[in-house]
Protein backbone atom coordinates (compact mmCIF):
# COMPACT_ATOMS: atom_id res chain seq x y z
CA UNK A 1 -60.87 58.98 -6.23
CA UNK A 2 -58.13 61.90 -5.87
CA UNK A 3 -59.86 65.18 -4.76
CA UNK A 4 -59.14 67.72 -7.42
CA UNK A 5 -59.83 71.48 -8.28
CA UNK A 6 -60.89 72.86 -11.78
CA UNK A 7 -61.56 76.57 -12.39
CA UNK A 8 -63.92 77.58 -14.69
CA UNK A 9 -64.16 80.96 -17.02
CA UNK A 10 -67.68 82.20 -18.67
CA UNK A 11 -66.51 84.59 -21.21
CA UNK A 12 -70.09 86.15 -20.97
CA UNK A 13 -70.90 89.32 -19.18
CA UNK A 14 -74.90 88.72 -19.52
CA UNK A 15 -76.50 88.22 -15.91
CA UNK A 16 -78.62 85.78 -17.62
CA UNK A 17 -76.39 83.57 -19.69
CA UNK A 18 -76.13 80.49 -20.87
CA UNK A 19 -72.86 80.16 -20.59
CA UNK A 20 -72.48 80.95 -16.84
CA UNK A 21 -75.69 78.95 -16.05
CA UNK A 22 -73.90 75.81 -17.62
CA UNK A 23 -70.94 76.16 -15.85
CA UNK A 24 -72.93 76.75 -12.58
CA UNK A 25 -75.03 74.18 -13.23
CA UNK A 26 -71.75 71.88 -13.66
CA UNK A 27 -70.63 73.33 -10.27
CA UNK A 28 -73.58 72.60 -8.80
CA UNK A 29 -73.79 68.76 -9.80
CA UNK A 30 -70.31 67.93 -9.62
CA UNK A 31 -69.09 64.80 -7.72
CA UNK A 32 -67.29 65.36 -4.12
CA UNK A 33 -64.68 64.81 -5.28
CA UNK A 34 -64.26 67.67 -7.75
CA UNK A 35 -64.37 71.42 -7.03
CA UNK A 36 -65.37 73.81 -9.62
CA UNK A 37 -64.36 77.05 -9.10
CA UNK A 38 -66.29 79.56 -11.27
CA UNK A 39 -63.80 82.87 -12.10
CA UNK A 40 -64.88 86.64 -12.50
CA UNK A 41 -64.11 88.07 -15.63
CA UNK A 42 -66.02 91.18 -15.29
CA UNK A 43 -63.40 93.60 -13.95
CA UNK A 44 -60.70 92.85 -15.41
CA UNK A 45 -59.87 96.45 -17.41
CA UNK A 46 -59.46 95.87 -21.37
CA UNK A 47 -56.06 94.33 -22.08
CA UNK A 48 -52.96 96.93 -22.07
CA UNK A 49 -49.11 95.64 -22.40
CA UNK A 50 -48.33 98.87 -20.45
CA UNK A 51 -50.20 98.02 -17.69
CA UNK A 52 -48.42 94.40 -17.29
CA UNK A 53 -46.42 95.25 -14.49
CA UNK A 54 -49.38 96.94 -12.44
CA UNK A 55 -50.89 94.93 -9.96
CA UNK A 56 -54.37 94.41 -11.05
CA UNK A 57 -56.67 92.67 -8.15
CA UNK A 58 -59.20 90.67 -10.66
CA UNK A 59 -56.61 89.30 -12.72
CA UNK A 60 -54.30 88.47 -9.55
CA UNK A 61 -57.41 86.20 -8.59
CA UNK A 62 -57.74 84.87 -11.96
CA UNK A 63 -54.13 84.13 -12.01
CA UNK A 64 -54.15 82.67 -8.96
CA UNK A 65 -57.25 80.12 -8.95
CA UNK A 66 -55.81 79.21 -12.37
CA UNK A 67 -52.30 78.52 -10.82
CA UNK A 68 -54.03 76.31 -8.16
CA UNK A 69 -55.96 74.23 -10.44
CA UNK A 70 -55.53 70.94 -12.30
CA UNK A 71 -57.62 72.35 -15.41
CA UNK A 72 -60.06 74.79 -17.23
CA UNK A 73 -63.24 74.99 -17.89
CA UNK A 74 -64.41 77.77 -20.15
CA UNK A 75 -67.99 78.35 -21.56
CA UNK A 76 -68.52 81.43 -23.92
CA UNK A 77 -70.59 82.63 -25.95
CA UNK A 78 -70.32 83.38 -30.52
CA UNK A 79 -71.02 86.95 -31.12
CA UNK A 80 -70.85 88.15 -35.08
CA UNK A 81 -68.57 84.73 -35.51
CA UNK A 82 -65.95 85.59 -33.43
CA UNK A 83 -65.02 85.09 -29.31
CA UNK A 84 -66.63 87.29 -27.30
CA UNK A 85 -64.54 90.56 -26.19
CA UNK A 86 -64.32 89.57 -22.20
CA UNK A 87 -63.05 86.01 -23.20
CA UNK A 88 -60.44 87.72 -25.45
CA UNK A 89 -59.58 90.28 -22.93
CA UNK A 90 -59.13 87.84 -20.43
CA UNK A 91 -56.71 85.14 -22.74
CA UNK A 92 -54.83 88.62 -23.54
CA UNK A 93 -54.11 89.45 -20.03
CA UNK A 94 -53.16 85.57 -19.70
CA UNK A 95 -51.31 84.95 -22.75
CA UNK A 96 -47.56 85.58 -20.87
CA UNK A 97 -48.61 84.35 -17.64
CA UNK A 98 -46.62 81.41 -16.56
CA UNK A 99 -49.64 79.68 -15.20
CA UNK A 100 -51.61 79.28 -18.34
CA UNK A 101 -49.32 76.95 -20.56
CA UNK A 102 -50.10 73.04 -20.34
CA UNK A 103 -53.38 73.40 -18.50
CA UNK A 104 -55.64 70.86 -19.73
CA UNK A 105 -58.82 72.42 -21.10
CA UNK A 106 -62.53 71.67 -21.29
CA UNK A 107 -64.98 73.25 -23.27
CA UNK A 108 -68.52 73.80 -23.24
CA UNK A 109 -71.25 75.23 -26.32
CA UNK A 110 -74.30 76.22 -25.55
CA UNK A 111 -75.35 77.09 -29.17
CA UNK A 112 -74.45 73.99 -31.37
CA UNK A 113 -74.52 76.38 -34.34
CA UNK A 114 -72.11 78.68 -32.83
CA UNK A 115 -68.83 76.75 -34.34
CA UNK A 116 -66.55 79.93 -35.83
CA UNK A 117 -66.01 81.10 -32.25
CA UNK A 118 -65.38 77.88 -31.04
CA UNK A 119 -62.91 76.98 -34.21
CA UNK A 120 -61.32 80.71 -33.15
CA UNK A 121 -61.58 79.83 -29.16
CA UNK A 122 -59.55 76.65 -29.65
CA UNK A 123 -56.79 78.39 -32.19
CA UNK A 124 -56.34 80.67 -29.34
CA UNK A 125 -55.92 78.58 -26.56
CA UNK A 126 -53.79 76.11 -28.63
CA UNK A 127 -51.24 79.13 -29.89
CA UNK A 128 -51.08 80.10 -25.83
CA UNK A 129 -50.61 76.14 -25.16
CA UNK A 130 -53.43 74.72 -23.07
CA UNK A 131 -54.28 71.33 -23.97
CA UNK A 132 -57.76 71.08 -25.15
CA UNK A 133 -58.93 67.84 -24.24
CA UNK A 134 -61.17 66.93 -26.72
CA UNK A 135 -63.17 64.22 -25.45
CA UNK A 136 -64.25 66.43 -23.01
CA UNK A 137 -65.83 68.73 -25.16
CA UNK A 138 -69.93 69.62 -24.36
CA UNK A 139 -72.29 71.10 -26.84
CA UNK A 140 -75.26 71.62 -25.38
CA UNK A 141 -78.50 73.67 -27.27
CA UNK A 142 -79.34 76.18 -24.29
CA UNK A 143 -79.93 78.68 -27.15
CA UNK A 144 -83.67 79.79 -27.54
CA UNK A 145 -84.53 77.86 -24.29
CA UNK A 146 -85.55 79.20 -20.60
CA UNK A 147 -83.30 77.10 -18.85
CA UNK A 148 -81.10 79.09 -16.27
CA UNK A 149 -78.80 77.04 -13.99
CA UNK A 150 -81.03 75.49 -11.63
CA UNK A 151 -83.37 74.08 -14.57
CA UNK A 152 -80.32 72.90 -16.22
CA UNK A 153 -79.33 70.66 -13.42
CA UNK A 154 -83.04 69.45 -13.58
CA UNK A 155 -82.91 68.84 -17.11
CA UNK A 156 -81.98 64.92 -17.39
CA UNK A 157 -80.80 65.45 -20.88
CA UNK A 158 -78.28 68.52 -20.23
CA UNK A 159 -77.27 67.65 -16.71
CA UNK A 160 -76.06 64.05 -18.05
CA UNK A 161 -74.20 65.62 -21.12
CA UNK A 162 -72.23 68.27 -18.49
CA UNK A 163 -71.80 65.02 -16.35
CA UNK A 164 -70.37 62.73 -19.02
CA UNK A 165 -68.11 65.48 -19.93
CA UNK A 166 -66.98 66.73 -16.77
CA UNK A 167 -66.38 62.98 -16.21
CA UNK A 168 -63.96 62.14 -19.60
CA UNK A 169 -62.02 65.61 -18.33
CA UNK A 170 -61.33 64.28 -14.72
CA UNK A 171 -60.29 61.43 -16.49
CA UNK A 172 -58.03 62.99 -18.55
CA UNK A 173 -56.46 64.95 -16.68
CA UNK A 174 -55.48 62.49 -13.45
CA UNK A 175 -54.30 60.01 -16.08
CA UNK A 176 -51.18 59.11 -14.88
């Protein structure tokens, strides 16, 4: 199997979150012959046009590990039915880059009952045009349970849905 990169965005700030612990745990568990890259949203300053054509170090990196990848993997959170501000923030800073458009997409829910972020999430990334992949797509109830990243991986339940996702992405995306 070709080795291949994937970089992954939690659009949650929360030390404890779901969101990050699923893509962790996904990082974790992921065959040799795929890296997951996890990205830091957390300092990236709130989005500006003016400040465009400053050089910015955390979204350099973002930019950069997103250039270098075959895909994205993003995880975030609903909060009051909408994306959550850093995930925003972060598609506004990318939104004119030349490195988002055509990158296949993955996403991940870790509240089933979350769906008007996810309905927004995917009206966003379409309109900036990544390629959400569909088939890919993981919900996952972490919601209301103690599971962190290492007990996810333990879980056989969650572990095997992140798998069989992770899996149809690959898949996807190194369809030639």
């Amino acid at each position: 199997m070709d080795r291949i990169k994937f970089f992954a965005l939690s659009g949650s700030l929360r030390e404890a979150s779901y969101n990050s612990a699923a893509l962790k745990a996904l990082a974790q568990n992921s065959p040799d012959h795929i890296d997951i890259i996890i990205g830091d949203i957390s300092q990236l300053p709130l989005y500006n046009p003016d400040l465009e054509s400053e050089f910015i170090p955390a979204l350099d990196k973002i930019k950069s590990e997103l250039k270098s990848s075959s895909g994205l993997i993003i995880s975030s959170p609903e909060y009051a039915h909408g994306i959550s501000a850093p995930m925003k923030n972060v598609l506004d800073w990318l939104v004119s880059s030349y490195e988002f458009p055509d990158i296949p997409i993955m996403l991940i829910n870790t509240s089933p009952r979350a769906t008007h972020a996810l309905e927004s999430l995917k009206e966003v990334l379409t309109t900036m045009s990544g390629i959400i992949v569909d088939t890919a797509y993981v919900s996952i109830p972490l919601l209301g349970s103690v599971l962190l990243d290492g007990d996810i991986s333990q879980d056989n339940d969650f572990h095997s849905m992140l798998s069989e996702g992770l899996d149809r992405f690959y898949s996807e995306v190194t369809k030639t």
